[in-house]
PDB file of N, CA and C in Angstrom:
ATOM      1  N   UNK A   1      20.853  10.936  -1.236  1.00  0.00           N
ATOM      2  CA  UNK A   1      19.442  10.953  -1.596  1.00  0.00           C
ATOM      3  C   UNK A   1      18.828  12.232  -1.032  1.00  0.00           C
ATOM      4  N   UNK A   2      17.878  13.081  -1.615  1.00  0.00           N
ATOM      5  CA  UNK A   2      17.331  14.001  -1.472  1.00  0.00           C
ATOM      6  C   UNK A   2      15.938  13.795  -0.801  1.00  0.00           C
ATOM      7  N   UNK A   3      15.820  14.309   0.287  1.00  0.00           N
ATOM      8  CA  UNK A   3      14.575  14.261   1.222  1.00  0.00           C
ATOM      9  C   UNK A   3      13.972  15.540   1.375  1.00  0.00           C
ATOM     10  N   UNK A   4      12.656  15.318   1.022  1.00  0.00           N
ATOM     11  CA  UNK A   4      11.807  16.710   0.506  1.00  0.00           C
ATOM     12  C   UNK A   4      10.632  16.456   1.480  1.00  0.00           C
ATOM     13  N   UNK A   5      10.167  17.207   2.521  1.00  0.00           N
ATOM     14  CA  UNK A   5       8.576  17.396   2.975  1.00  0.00           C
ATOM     15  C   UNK A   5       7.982  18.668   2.192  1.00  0.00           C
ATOM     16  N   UNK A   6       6.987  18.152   1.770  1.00  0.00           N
ATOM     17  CA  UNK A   6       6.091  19.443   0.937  1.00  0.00           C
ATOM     18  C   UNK A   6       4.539  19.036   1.899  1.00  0.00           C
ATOM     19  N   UNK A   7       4.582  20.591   2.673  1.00  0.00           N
ATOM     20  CA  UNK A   7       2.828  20.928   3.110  1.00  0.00           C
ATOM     21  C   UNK A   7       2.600  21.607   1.931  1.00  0.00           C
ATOM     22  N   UNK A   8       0.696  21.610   2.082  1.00  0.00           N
ATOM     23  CA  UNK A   8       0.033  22.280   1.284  1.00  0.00           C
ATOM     24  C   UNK A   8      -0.114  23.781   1.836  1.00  0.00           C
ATOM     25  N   UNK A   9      -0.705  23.954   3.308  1.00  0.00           N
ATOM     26  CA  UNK A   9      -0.844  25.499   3.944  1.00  0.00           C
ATOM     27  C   UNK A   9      -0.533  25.340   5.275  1.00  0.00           C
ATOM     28  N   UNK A  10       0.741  24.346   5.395  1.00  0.00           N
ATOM     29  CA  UNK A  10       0.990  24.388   7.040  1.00  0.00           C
ATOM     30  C   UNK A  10       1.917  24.687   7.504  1.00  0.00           C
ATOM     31  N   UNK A  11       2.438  26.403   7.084  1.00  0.00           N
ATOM     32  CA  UNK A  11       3.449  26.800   6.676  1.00  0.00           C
ATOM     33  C   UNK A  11       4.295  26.544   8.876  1.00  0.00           C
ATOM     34  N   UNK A  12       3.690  26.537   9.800  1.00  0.00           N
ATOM     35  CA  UNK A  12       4.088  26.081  10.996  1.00  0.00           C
ATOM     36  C   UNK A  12       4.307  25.056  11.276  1.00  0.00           C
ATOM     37  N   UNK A  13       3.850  24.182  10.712  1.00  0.00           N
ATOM     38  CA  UNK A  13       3.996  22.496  10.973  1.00  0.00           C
ATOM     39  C   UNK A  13       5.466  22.331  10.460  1.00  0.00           C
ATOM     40  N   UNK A  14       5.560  22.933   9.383  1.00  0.00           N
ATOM     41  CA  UNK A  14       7.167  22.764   8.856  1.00  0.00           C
ATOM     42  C   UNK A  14       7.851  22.056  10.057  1.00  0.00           C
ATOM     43  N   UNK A  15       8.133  23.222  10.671  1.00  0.00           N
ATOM     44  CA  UNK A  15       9.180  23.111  11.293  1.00  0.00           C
ATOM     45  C   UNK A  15       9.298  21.769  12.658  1.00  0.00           C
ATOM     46  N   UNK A  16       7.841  21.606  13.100  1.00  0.00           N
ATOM     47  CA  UNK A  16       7.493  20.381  13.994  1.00  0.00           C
ATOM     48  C   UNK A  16       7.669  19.009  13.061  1.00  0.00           C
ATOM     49  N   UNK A  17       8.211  19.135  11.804  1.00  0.00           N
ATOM     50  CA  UNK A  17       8.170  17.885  11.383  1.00  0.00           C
ATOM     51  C   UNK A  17       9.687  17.186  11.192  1.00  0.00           C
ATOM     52  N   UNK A  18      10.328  17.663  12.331  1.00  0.00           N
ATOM     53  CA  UNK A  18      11.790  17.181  12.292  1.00  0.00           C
ATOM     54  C   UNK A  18      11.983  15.190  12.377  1.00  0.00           C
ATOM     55  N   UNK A  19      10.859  15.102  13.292  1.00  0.00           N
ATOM     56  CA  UNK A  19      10.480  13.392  13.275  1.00  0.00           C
ATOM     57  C   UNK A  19      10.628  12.778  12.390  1.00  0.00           C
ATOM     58  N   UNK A  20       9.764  13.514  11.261  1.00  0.00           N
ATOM     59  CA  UNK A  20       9.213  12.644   9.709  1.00  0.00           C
ATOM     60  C   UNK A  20      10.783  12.640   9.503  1.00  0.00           C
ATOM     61  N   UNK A  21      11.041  13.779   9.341  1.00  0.00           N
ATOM     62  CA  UNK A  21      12.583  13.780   8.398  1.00  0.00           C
ATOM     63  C   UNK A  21      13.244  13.132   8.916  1.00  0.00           C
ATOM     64  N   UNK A  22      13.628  12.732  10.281  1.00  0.00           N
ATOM     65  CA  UNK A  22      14.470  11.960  10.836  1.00  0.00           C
ATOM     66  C   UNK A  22      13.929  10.317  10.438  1.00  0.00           C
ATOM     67  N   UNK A  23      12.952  10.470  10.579  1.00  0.00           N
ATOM     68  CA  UNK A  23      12.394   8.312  10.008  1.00  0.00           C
ATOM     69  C   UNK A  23      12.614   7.881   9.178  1.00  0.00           C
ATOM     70  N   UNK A  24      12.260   9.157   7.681  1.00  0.00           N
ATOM     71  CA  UNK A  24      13.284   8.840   6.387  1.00  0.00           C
ATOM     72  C   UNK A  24      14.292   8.880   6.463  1.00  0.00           C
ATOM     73  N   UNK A  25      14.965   9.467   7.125  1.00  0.00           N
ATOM     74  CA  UNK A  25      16.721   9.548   7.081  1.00  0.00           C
ATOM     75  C   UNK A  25      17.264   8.289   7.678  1.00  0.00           C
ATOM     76  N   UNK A  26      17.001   8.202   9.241  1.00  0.00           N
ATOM     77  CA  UNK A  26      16.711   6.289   9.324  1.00  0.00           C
ATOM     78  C   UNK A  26      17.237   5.410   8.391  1.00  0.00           C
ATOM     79  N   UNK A  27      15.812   5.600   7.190  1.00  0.00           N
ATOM     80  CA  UNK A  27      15.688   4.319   6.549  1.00  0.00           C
ATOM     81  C   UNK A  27      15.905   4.394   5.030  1.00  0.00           C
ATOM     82  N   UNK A  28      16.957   5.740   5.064  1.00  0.00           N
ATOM     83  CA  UNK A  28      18.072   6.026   3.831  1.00  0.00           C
ATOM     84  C   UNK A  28      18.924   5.127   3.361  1.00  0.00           C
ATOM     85  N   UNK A  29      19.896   4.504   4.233  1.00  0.00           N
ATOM     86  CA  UNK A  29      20.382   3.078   3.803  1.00  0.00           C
ATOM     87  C   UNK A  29      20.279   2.375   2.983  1.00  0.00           C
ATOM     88  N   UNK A  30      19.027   1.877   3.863  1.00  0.00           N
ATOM     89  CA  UNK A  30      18.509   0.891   3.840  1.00  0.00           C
ATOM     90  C   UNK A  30      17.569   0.858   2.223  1.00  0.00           C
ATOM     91  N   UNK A  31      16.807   1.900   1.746  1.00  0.00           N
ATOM     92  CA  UNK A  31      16.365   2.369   0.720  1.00  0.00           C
ATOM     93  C   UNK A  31      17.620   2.176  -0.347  1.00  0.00           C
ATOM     94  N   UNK A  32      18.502   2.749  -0.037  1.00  0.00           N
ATOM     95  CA  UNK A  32      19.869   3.011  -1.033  1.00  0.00           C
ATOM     96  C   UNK A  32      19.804   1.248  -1.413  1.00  0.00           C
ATOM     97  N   UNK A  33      20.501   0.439  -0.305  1.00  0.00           N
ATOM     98  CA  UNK A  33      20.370  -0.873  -0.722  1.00  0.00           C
ATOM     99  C   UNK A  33      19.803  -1.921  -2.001  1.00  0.00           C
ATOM    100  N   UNK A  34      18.474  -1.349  -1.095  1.00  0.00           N
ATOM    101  CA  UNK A  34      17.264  -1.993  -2.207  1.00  0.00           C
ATOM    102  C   UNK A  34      16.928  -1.841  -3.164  1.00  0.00           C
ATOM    103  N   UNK A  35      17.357  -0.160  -3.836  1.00  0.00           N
ATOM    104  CA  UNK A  35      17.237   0.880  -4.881  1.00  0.00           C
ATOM    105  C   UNK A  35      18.242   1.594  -5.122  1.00  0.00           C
ATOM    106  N   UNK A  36      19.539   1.092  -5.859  1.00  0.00           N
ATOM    107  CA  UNK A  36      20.529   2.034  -5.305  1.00  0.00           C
ATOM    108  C   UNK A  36      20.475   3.201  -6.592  1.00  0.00           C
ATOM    109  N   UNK A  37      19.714   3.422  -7.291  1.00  0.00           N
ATOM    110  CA  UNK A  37      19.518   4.253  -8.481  1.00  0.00           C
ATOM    111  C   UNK A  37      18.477   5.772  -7.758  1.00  0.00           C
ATOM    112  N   UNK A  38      17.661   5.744  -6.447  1.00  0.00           N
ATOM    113  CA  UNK A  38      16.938   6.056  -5.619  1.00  0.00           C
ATOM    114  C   UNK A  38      17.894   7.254  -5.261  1.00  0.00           C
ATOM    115  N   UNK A  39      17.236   8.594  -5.665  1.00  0.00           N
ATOM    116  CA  UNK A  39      17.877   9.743  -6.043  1.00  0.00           C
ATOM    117  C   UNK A  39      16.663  10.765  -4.624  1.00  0.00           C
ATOM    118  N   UNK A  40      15.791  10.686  -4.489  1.00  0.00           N
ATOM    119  CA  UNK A  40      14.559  11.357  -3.865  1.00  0.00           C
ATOM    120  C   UNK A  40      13.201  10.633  -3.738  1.00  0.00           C
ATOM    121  N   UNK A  41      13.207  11.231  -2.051  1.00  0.00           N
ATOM    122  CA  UNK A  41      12.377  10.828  -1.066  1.00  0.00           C
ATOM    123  C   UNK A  41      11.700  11.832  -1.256  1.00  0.00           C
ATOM    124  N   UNK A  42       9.898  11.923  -1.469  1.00  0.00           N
ATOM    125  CA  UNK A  42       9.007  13.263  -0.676  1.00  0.00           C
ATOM    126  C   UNK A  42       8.267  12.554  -0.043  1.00  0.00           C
ATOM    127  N   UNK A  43       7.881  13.318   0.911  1.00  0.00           N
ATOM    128  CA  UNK A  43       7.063  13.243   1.253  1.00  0.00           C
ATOM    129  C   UNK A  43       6.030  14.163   1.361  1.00  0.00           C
ATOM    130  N   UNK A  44       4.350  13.815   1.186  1.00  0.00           N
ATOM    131  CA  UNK A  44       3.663  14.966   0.548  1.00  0.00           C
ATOM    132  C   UNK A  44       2.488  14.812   1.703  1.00  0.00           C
ATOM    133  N   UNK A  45       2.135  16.171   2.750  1.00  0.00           N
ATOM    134  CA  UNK A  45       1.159  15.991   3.210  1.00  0.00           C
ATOM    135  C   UNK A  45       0.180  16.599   2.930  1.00  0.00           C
ATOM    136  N   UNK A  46      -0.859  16.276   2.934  1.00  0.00           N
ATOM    137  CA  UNK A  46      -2.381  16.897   2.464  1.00  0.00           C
ATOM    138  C   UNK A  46      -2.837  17.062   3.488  1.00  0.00           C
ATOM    139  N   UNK A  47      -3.715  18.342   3.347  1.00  0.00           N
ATOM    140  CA  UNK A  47      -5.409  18.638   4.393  1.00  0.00           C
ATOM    141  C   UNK A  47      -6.446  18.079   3.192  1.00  0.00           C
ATOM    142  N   UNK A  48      -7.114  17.160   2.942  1.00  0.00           N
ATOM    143  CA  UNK A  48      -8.531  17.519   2.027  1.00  0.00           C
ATOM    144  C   UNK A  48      -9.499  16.208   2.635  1.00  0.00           C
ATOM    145  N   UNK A  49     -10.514  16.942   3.014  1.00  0.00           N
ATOM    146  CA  UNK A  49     -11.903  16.605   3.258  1.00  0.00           C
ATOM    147  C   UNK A  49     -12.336  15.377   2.346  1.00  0.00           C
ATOM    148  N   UNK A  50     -12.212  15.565   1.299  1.00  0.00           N
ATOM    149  CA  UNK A  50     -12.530  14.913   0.425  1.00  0.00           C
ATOM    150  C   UNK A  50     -12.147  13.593   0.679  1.00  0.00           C
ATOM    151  N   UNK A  51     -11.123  14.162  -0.017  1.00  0.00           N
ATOM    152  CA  UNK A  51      -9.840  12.408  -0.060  1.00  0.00           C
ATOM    153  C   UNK A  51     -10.427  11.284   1.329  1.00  0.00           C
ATOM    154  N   UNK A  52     -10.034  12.439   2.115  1.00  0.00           N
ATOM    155  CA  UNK A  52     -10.447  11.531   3.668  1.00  0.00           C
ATOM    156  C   UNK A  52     -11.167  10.864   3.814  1.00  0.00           C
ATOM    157  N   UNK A  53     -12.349  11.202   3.169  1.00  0.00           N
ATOM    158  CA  UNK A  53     -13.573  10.847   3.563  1.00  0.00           C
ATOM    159  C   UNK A  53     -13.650   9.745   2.251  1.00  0.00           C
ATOM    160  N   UNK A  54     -12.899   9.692   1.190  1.00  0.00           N
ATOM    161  CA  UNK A  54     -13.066   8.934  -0.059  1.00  0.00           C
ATOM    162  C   UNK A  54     -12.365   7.795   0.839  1.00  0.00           C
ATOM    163  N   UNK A  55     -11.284   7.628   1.448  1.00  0.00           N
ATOM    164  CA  UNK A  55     -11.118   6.752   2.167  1.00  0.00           C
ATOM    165  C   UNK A  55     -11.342   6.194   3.109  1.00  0.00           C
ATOM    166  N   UNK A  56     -12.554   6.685   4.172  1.00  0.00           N
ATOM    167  CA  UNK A  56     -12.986   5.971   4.841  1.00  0.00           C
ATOM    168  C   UNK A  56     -13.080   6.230   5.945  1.00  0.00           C
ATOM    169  N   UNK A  57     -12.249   7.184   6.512  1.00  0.00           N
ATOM    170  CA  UNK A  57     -11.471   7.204   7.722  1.00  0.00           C
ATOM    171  C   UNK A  57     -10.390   8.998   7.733  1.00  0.00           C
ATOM    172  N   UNK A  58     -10.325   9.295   9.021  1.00  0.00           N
ATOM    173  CA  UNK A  58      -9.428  10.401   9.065  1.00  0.00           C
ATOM    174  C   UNK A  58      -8.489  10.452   8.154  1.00  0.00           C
ATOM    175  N   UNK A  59      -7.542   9.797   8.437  1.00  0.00           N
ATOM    176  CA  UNK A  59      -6.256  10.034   7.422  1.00  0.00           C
ATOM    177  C   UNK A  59      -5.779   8.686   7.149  1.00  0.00           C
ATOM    178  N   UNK A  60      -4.705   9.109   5.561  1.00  0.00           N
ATOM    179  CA  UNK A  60      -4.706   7.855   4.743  1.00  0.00           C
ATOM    180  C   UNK A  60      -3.350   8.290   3.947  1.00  0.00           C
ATOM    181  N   UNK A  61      -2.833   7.105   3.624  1.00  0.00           N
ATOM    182  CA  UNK A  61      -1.395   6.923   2.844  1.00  0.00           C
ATOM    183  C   UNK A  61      -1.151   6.449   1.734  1.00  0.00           C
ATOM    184  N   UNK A  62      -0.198   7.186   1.294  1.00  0.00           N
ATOM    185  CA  UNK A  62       0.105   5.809   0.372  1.00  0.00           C
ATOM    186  C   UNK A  62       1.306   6.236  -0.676  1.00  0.00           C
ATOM    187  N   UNK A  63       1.850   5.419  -1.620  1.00  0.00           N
ATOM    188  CA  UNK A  63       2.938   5.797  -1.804  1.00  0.00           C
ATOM    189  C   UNK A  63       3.325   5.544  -3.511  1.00  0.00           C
ATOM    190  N   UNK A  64       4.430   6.127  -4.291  1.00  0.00           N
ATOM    191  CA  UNK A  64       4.106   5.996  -5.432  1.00  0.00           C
ATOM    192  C   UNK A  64       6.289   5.764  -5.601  1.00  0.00           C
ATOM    193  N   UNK A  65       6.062   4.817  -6.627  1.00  0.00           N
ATOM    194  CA  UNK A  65       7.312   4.243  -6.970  1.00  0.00           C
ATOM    195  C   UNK A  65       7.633   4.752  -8.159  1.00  0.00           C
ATOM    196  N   UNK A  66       8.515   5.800  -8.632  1.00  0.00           N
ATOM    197  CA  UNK A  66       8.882   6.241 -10.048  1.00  0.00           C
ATOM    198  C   UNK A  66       9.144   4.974 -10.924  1.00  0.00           C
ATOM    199  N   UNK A  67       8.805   4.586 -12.111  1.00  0.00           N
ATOM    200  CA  UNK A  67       9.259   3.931 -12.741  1.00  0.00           C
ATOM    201  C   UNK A  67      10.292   3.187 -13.462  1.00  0.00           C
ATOM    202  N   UNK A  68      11.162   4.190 -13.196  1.00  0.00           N
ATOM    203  CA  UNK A  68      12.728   4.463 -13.534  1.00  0.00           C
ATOM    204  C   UNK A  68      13.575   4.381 -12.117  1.00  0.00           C
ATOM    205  N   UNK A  69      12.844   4.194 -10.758  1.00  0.00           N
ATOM    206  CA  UNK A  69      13.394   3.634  -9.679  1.00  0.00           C
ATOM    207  C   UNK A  69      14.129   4.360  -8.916  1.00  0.00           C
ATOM    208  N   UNK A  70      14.222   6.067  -9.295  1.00  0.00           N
ATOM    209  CA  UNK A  70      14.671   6.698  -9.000  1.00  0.00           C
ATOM    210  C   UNK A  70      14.178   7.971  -7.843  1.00  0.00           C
ATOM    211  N   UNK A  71      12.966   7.744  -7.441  1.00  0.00           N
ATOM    212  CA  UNK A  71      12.068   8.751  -7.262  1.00  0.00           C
ATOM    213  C   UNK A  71      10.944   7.792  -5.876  1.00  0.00           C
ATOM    214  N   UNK A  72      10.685   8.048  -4.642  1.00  0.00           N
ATOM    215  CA  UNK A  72       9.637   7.373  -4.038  1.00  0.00           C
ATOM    216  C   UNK A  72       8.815   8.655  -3.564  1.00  0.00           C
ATOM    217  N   UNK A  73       7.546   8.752  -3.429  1.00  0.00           N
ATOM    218  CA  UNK A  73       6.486  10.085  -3.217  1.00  0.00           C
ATOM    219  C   UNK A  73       5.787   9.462  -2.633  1.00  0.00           C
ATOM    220  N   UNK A  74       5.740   9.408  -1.000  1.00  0.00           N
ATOM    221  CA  UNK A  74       4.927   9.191  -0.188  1.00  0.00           C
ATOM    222  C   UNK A  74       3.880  10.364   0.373  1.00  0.00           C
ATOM    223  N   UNK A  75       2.217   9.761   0.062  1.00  0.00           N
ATOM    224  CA  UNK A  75       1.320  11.169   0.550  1.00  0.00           C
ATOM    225  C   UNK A  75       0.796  10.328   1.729  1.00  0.00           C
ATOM    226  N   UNK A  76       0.293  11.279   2.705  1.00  0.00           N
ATOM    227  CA  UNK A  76      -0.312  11.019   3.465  1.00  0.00           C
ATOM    228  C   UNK A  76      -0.974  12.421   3.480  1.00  0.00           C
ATOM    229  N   UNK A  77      -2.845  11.614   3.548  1.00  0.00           N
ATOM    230  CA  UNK A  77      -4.108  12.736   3.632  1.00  0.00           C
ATOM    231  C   UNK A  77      -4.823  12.026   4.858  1.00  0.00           C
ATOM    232  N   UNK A  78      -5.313  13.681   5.401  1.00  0.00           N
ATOM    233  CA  UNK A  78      -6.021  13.995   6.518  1.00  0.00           C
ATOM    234  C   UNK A  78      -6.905  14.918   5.871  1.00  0.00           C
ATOM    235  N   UNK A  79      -7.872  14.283   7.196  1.00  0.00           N
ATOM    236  CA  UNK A  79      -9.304  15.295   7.315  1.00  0.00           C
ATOM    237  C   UNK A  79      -8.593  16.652   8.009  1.00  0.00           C
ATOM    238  N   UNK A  80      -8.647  16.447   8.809  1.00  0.00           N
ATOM    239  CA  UNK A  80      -7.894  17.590   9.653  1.00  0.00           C
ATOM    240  C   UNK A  80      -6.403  17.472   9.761  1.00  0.00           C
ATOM    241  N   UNK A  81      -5.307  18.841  10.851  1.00  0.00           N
ATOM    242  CA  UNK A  81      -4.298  18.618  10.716  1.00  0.00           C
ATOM    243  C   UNK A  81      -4.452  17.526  11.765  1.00  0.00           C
ATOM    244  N   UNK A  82      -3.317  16.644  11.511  1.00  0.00           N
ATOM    245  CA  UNK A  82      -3.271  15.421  12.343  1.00  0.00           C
ATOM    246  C   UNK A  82      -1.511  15.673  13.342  1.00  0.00           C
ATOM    247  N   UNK A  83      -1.402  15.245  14.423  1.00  0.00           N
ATOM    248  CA  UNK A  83      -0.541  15.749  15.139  1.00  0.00           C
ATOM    249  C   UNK A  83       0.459  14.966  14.280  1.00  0.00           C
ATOM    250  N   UNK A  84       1.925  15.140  15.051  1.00  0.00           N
ATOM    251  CA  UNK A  84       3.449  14.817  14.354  1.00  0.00           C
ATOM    252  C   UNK A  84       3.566  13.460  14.491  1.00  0.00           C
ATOM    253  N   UNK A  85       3.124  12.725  15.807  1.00  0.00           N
ATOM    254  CA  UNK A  85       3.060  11.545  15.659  1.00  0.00           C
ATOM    255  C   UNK A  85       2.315  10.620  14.887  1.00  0.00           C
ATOM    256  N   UNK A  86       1.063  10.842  14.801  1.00  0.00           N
ATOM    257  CA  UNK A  86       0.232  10.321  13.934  1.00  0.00           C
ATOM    258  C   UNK A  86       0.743   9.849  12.376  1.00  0.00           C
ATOM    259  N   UNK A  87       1.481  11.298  11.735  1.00  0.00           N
ATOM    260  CA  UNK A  87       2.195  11.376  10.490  1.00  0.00           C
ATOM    261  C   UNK A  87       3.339  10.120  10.430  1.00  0.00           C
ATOM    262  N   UNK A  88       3.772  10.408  11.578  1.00  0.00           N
ATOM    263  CA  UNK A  88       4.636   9.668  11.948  1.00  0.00           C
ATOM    264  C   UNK A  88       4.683   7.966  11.536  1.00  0.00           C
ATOM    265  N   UNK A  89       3.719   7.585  12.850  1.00  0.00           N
ATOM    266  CA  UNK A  89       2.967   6.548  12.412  1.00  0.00           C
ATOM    267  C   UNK A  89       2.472   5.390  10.430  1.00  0.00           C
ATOM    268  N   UNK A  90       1.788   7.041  10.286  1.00  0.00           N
ATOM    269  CA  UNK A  90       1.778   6.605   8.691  1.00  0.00           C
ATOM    270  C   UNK A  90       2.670   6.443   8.201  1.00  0.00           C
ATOM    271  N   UNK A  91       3.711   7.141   8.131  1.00  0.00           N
ATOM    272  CA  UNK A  91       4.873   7.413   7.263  1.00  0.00           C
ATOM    273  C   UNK A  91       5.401   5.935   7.537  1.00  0.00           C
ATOM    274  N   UNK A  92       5.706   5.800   8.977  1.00  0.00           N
ATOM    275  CA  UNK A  92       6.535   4.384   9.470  1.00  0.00           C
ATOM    276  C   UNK A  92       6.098   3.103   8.432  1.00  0.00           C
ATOM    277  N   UNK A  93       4.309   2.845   8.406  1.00  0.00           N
ATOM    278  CA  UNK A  93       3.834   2.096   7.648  1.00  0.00           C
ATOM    279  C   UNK A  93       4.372   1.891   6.328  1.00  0.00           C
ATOM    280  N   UNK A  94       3.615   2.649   5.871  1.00  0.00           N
ATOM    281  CA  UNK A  94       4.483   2.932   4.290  1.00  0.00           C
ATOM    282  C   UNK A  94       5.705   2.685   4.001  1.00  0.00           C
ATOM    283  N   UNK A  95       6.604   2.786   4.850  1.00  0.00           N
ATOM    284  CA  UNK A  95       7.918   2.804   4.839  1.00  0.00           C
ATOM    285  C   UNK A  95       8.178   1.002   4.761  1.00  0.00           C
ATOM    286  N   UNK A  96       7.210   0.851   5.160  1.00  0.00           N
ATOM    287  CA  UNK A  96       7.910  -0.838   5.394  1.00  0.00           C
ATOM    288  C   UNK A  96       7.520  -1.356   4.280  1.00  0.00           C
ATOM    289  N   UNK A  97       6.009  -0.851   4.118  1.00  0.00           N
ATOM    290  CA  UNK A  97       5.594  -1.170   2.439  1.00  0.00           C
ATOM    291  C   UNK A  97       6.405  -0.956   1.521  1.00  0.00           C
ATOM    292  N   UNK A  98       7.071   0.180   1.365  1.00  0.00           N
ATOM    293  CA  UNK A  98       8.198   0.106   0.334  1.00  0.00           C
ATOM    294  C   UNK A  98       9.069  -0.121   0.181  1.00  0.00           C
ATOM    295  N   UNK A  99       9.959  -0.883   2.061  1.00  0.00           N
ATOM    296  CA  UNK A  99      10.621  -1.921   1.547  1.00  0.00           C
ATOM    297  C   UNK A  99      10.203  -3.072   1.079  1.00  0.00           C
ATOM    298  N   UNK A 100       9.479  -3.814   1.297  1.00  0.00           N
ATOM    299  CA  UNK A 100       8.423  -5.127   1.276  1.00  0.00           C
ATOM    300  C   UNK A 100       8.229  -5.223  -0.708  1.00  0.00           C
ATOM    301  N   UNK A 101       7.597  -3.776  -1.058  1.00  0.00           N
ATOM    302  CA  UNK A 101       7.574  -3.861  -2.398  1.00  0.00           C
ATOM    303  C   UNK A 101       9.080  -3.453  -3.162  1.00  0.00           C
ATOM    304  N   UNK A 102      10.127  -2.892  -2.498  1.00  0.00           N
ATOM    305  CA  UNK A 102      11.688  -3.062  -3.716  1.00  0.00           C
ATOM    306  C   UNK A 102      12.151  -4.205  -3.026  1.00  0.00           C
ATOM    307  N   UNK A 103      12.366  -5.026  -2.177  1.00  0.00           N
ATOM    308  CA  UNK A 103      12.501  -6.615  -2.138  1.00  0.00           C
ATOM    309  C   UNK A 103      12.056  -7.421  -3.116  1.00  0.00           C
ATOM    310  N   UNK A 104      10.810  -7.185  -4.050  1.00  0.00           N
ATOM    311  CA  UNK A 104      10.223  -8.435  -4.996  1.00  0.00           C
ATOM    312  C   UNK A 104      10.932  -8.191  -6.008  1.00  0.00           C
TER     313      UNK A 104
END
C-alpha cells in the first residue's frame, strides 16, 4: 500500500512528520485486512482559516473512502500550524473511524 503525506506550504514540517507516517504504517495490516483491494493511504494537511473556523474549533478531520475501496484520503485542517503531535492525535482518531466504518 502506498502512503502519501501531502502539505500545502510546509515545505519543513515534511520532514518532522515521520510520526504520522509511522501510525499509518502501524495500521497497514490491519487496513489491508479490512480492505484488501486498498492500494493508497494520503494523508492531506491543510493551513486554512476558513475551514477552521467553518468547523468550530482549531483543527479538524476527516476522511474520505474511494468508492471502488481502493483509495482512503485522510485531511486534517488547522487554523494555524499545529505541532506533530496534535496531527498525530487526529490522524489516530480517524484511523479508528475507518476501521469502525470498513468493519460494516
Amino acid at each position: 500500500m502506498k502512503i502519501e503525506i501531502i502539505t500545502n506550504d510546509n515545505k519543513g514540517l515534511k520532514s518532522e512528520l515521520t510520526p504520522l507516517y509511522n501510525l499509518v504504517k502501524r495500521n497497514e495490516e490491519n487496513f489491508l485486512h479490512r480492505e484488501p483491494r486498498l492500494k493508497e493511504f494520503i494523508v492531506e494537511l491543510r493551513n486554512s482559516a476558513l475551514l477552521a473556523l467553518r468547523a468550530n474549533r482549531g483543527n479538524s478531520s476527516k476522511y474520505i473512502l474511494s468508492d471502488d475501496g481502493q483509495s482512503i484520503k485522510l485531511i486534517i485542517t488547522s487554523l494555524s500550524q499545529p505541532d506533530v503531535d496534535t496531527i498525530c492525535q487526529l490522524a489516530s482518531k480517524e484511523i479508528e473511524n475507518i476501521k469502525h466504518e470498513l468493519d460494516e
